[in-house]
PDB file of N, CA and C in Angstrom:
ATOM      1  N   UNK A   1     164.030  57.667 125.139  1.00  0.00           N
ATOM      2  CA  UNK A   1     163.743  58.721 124.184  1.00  0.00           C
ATOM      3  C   UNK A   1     164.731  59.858 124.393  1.00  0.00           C
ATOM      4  N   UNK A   2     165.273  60.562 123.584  1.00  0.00           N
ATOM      5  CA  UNK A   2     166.192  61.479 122.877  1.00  0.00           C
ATOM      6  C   UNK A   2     165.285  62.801 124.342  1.00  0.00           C
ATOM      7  N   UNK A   3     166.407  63.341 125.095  1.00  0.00           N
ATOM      8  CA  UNK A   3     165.832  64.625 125.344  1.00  0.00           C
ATOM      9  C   UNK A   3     166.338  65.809 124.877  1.00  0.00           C
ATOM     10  N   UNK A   4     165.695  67.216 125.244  1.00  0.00           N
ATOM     11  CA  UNK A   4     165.722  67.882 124.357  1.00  0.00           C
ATOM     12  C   UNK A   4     167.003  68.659 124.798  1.00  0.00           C
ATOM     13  N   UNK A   5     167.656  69.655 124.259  1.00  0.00           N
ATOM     14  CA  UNK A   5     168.944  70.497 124.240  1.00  0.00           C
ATOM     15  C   UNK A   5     168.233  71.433 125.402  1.00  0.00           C
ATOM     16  N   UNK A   6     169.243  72.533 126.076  1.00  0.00           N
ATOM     17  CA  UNK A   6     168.866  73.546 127.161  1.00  0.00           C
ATOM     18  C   UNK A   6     168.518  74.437 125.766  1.00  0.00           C
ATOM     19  N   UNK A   7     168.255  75.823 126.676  1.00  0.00           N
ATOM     20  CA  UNK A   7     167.980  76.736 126.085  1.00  0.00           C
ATOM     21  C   UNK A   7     169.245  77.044 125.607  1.00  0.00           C
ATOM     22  N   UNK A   8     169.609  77.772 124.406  1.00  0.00           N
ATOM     23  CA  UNK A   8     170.787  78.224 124.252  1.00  0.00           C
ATOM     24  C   UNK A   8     170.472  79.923 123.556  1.00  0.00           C
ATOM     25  N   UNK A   9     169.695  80.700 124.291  1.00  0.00           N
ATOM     26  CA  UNK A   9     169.724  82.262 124.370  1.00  0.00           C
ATOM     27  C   UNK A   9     171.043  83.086 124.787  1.00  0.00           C
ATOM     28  N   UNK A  10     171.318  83.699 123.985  1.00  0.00           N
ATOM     29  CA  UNK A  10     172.430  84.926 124.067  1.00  0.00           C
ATOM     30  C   UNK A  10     172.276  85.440 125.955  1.00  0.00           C
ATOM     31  N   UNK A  11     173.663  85.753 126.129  1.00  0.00           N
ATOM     32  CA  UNK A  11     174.409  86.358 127.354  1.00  0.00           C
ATOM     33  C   UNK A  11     173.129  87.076 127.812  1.00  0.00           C
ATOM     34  N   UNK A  12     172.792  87.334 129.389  1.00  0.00           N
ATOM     35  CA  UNK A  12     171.858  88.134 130.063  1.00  0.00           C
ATOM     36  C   UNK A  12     170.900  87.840 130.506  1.00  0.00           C
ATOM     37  N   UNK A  13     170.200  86.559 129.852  1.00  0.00           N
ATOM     38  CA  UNK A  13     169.074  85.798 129.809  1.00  0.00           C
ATOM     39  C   UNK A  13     169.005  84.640 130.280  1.00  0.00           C
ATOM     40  N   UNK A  14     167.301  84.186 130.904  1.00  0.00           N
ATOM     41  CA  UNK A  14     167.845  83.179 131.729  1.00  0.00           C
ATOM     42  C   UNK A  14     167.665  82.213 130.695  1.00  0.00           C
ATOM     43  N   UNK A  15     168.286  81.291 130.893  1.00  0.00           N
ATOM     44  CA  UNK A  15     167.994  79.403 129.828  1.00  0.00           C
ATOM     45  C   UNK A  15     167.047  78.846 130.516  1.00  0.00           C
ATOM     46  N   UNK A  16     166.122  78.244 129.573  1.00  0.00           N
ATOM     47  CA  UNK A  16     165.173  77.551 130.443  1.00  0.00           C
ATOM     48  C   UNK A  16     165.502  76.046 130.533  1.00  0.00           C
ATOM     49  N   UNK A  17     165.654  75.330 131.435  1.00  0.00           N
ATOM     50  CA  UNK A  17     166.053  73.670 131.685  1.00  0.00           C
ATOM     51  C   UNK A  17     164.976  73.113 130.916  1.00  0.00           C
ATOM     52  N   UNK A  18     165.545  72.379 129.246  1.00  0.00           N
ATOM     53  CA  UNK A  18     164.438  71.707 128.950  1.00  0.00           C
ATOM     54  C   UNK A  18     165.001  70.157 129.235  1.00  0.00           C
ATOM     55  N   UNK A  19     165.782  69.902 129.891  1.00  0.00           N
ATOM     56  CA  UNK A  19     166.702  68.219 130.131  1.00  0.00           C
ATOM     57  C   UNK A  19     165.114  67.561 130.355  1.00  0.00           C
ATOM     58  N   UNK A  20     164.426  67.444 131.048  1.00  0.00           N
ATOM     59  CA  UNK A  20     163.446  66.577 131.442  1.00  0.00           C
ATOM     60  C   UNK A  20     161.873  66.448 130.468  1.00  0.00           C
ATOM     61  N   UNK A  21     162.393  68.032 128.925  1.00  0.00           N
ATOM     62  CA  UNK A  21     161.354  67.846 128.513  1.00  0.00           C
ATOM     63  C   UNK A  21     161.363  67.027 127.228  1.00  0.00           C
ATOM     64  N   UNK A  22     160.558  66.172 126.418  1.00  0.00           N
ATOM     65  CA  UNK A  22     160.585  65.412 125.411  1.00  0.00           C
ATOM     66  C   UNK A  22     160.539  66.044 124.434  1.00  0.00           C
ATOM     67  N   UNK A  23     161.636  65.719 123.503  1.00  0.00           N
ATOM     68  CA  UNK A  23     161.494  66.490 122.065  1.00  0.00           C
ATOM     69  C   UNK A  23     159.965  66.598 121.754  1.00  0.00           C
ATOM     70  N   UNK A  24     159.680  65.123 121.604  1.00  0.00           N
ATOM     71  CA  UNK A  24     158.134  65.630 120.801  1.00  0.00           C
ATOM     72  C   UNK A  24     157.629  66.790 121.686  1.00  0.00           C
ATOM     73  N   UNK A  25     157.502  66.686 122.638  1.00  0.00           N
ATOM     74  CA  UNK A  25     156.519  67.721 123.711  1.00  0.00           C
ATOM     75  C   UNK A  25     157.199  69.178 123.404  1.00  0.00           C
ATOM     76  N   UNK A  26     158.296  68.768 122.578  1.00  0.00           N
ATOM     77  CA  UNK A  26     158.634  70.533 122.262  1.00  0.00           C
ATOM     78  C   UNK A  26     158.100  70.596 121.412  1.00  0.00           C
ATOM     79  N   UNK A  27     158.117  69.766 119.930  1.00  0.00           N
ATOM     80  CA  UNK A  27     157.645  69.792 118.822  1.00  0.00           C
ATOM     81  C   UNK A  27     156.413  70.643 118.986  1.00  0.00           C
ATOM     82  N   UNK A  28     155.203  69.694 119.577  1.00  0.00           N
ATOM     83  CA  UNK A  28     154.050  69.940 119.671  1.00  0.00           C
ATOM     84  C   UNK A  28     153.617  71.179 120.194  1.00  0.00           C
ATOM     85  N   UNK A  29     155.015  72.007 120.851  1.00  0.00           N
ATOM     86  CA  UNK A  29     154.655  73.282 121.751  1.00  0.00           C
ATOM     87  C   UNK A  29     154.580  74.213 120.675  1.00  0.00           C
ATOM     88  N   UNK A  30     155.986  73.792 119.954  1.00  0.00           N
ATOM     89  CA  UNK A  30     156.302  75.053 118.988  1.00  0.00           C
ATOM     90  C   UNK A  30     155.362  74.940 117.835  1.00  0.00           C
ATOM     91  N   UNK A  31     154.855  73.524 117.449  1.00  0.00           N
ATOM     92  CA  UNK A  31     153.920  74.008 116.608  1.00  0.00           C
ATOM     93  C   UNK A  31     152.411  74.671 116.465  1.00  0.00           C
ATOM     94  N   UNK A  32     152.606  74.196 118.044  1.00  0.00           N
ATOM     95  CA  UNK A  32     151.437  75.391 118.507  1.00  0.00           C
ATOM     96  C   UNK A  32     151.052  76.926 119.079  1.00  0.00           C
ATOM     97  N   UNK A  33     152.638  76.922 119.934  1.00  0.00           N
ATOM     98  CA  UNK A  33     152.603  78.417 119.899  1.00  0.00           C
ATOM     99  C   UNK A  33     153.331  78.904 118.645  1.00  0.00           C
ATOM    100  N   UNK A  34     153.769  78.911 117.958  1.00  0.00           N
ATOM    101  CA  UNK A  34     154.546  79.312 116.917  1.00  0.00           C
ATOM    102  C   UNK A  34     154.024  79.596 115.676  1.00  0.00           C
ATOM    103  N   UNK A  35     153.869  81.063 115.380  1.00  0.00           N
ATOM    104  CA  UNK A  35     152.889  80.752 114.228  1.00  0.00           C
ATOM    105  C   UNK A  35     153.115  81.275 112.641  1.00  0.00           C
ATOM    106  N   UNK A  36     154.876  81.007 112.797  1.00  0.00           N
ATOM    107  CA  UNK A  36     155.394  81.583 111.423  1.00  0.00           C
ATOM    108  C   UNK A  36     156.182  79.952 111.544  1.00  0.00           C
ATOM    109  N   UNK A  37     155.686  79.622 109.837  1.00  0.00           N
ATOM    110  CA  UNK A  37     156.318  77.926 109.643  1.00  0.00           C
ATOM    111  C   UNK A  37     158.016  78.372 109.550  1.00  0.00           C
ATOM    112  N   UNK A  38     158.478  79.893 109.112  1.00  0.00           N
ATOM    113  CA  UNK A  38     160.043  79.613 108.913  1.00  0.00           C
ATOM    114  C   UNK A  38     160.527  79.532 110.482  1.00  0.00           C
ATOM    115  N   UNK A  39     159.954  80.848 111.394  1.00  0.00           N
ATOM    116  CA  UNK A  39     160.199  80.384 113.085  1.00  0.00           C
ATOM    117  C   UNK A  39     159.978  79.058 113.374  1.00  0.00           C
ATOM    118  N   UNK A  40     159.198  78.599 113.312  1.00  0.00           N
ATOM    119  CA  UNK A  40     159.068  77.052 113.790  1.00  0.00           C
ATOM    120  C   UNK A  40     160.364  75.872 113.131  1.00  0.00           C
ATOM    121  N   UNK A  41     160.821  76.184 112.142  1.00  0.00           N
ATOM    122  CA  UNK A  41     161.901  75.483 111.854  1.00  0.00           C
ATOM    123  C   UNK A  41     163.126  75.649 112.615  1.00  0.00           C
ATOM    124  N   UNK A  42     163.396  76.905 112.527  1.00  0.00           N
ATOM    125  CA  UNK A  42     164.381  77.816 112.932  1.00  0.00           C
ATOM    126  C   UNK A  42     164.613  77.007 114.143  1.00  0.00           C
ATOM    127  N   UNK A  43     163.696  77.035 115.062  1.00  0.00           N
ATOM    128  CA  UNK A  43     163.636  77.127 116.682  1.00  0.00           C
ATOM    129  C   UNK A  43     163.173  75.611 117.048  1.00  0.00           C
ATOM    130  N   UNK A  44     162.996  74.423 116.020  1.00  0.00           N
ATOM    131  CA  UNK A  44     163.373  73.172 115.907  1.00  0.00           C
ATOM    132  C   UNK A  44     164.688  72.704 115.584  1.00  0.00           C
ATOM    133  N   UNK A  45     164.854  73.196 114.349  1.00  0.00           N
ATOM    134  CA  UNK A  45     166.581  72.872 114.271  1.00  0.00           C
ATOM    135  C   UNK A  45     167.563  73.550 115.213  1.00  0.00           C
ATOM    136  N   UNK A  46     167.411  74.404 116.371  1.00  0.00           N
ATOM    137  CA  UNK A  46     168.253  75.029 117.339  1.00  0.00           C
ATOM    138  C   UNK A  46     167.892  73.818 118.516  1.00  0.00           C
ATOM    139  N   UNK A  47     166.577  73.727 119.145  1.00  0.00           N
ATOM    140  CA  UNK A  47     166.545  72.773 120.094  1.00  0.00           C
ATOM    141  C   UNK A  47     166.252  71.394 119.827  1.00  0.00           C
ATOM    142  N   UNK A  48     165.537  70.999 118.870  1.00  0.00           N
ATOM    143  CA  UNK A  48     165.624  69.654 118.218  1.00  0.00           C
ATOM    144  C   UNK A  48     166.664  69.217 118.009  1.00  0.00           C
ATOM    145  N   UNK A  49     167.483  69.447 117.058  1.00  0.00           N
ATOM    146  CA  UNK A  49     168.065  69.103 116.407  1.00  0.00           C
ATOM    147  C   UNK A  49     169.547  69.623 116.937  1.00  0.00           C
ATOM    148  N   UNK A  50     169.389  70.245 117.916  1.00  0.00           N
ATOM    149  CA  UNK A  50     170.735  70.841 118.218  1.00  0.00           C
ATOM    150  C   UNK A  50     171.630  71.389 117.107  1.00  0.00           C
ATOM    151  N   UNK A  51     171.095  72.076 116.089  1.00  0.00           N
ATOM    152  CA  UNK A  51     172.250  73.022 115.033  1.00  0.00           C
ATOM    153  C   UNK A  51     172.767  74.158 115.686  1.00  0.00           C
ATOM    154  N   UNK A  52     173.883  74.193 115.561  1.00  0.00           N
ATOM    155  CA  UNK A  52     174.584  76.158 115.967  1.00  0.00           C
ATOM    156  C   UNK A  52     173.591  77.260 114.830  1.00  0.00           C
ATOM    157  N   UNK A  53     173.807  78.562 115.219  1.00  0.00           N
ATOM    158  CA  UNK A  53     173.271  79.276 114.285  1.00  0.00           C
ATOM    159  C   UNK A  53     174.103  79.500 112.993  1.00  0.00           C
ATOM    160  N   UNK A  54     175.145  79.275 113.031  1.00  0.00           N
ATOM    161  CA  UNK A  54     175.808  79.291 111.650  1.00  0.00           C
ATOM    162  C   UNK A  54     174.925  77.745 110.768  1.00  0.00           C
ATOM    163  N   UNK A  55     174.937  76.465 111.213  1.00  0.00           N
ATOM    164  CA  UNK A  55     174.568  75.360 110.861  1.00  0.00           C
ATOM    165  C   UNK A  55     173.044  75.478 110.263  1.00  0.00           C
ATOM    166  N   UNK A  56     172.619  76.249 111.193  1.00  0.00           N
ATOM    167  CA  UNK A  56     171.040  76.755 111.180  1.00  0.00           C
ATOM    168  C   UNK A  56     170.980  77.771 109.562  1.00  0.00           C
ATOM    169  N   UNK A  57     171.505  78.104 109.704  1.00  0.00           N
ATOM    170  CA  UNK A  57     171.878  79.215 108.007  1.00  0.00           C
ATOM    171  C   UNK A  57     172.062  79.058 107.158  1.00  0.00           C
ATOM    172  N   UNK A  58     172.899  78.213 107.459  1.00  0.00           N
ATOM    173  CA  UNK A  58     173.568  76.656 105.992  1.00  0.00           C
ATOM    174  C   UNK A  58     172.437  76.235 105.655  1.00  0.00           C
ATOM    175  N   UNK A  59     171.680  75.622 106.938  1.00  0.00           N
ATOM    176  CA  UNK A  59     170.760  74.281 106.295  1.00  0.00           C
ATOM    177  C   UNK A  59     169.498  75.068 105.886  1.00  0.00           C
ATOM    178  N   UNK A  60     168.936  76.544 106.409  1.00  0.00           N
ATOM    179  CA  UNK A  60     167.929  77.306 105.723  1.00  0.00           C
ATOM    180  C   UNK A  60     168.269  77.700 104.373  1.00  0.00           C
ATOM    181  N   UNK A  61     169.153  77.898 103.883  1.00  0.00           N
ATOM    182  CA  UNK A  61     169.667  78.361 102.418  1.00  0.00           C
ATOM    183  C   UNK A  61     169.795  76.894 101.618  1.00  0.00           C
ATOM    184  N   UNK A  62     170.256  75.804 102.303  1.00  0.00           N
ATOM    185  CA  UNK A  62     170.431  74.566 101.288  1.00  0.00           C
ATOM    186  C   UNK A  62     168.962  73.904 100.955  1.00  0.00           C
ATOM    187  N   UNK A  63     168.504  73.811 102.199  1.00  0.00           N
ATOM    188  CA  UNK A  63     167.470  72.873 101.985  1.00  0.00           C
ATOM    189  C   UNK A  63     165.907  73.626 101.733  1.00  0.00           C
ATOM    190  N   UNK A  64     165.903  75.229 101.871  1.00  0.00           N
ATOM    191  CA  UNK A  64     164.958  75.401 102.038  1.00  0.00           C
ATOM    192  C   UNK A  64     164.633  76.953 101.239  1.00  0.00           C
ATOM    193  N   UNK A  65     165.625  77.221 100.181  1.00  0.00           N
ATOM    194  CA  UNK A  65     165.946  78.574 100.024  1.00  0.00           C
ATOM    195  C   UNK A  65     165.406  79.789 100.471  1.00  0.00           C
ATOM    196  N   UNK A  66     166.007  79.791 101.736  1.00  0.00           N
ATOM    197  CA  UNK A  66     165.871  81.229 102.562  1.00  0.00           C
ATOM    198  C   UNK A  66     167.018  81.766 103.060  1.00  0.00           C
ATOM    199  N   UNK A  67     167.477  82.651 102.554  1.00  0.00           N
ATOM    200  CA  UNK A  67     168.680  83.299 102.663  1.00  0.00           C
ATOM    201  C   UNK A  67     168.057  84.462 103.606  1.00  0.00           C
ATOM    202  N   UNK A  68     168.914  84.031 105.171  1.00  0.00           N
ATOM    203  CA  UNK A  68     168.865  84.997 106.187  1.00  0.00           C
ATOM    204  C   UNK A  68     170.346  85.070 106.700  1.00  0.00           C
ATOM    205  N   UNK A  69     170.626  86.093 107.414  1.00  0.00           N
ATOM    206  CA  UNK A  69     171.931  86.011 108.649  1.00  0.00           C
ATOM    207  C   UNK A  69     171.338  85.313 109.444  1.00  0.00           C
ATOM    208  N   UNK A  70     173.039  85.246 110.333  1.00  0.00           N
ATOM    209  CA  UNK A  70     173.215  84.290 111.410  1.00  0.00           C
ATOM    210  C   UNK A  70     172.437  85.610 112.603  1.00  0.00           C
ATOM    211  N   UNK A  71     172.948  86.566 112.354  1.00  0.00           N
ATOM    212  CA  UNK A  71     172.160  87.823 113.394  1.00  0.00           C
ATOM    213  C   UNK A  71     170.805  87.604 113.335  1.00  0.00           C
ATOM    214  N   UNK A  72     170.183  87.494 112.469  1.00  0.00           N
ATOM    215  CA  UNK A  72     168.052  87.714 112.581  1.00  0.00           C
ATOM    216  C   UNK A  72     167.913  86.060 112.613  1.00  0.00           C
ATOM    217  N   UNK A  73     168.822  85.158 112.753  1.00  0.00           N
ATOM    218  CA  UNK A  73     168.275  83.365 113.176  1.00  0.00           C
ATOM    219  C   UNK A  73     168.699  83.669 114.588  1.00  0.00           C
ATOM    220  N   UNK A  74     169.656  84.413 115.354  1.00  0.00           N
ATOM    221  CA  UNK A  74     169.716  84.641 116.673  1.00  0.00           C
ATOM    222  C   UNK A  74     168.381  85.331 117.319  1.00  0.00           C
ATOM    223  N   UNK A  75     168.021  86.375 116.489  1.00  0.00           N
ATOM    224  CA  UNK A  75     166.904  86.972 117.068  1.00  0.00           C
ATOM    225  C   UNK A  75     165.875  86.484 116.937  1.00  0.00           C
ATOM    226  N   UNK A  76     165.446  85.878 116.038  1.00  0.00           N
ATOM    227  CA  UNK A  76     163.958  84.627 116.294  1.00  0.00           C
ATOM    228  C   UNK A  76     164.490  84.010 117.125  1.00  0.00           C
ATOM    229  N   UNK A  77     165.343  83.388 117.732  1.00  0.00           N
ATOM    230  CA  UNK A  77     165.318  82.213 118.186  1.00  0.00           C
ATOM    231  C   UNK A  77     165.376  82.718 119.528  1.00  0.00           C
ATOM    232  N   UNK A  78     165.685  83.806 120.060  1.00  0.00           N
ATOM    233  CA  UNK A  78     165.397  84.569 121.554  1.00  0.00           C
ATOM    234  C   UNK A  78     164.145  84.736 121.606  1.00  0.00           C
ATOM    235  N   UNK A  79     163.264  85.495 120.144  1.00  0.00           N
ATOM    236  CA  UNK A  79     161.977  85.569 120.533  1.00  0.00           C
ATOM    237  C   UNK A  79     160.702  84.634 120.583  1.00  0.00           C
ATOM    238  N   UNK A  80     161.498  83.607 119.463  1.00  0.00           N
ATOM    239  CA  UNK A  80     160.071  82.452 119.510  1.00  0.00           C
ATOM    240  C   UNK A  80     160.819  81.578 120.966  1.00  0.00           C
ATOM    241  N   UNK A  81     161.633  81.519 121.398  1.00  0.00           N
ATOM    242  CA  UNK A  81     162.099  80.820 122.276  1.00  0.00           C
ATOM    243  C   UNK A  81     161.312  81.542 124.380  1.00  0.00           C
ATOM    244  N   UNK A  82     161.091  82.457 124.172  1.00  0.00           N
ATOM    245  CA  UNK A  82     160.381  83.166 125.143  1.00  0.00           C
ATOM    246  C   UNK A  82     158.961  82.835 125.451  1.00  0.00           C
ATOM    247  N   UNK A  83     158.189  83.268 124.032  1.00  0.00           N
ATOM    248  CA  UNK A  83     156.813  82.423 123.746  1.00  0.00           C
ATOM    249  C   UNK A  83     156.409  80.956 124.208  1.00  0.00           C
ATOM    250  N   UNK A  84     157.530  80.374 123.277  1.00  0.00           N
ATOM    251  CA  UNK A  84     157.702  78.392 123.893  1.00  0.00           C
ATOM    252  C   UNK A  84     157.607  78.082 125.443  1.00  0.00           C
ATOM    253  N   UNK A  85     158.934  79.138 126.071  1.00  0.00           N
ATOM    254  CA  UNK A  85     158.739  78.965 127.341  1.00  0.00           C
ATOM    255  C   UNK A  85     157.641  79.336 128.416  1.00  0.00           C
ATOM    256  N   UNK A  86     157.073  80.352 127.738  1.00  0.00           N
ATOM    257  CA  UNK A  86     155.968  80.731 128.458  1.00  0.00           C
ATOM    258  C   UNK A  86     154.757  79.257 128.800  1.00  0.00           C
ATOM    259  N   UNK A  87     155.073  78.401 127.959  1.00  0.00           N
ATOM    260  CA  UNK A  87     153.796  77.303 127.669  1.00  0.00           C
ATOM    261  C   UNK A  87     154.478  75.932 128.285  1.00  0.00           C
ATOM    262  N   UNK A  88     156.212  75.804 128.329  1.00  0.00           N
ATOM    263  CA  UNK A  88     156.345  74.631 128.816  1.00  0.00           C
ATOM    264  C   UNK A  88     156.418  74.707 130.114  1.00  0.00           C
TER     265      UNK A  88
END
C-alpha cells in the first residue's frame, strides 16, 4: 500500500514523519478532525496526493470552482495540518 508524503509545512516548523502512516489512516483522520469539506481537500491533495501548492490551485479552480491563492492554500494547510497531527 501507497504511503503517505512527510509533512511539507513552511520553514520554522517541525514536519511530522508520516512515512509509516497509511494514506487511508490519513484520509480517515482528516475527515474526522477536519471540519471544513474545502480544508479537507486542500490538505488531501497536499498529503494524499502529493500536489505542490501551485498544483493545489490549479486543480481547486478547475475541478472545483474555488478561486483561492497559493498564499491562503499555504495557510490552511499549516493549520489543518497541526490539528491532523495532533490525532496521528
Amino acid at each position: 500500500m501507497a504511503k503517505a508524503k512527510e509533512s511539507v509545512s513552511g520553514e520554522g516548523t517541525q514536519k511530522a514523519d508520516l512515512s509509516d502512516v497509511k494514506n487511508s489512516d490519513i484520509a480517515n483522520a482528516i475527515d474526522e478532525y477536519i471540519h471544513s469539506s474545502r480544508d479537507r481537500l486542500i490538505l488531501k491533495l497536499r498529503l494524499i496526493d502529493g500536489l505542490t501548492y501551485s498544483q493545489t490551485v490549479e486543480y481547486l479552480y478547475k475541478h472545483e470552482n474555488i478561486i483561492i491563492s497559493e498564499r491562503q492554500v499555504m495557510r490552511i494547510v499549516s493549520k489543518t495540518e497541526e490539528v491532523l497531527f495532533r490525532h496521528i
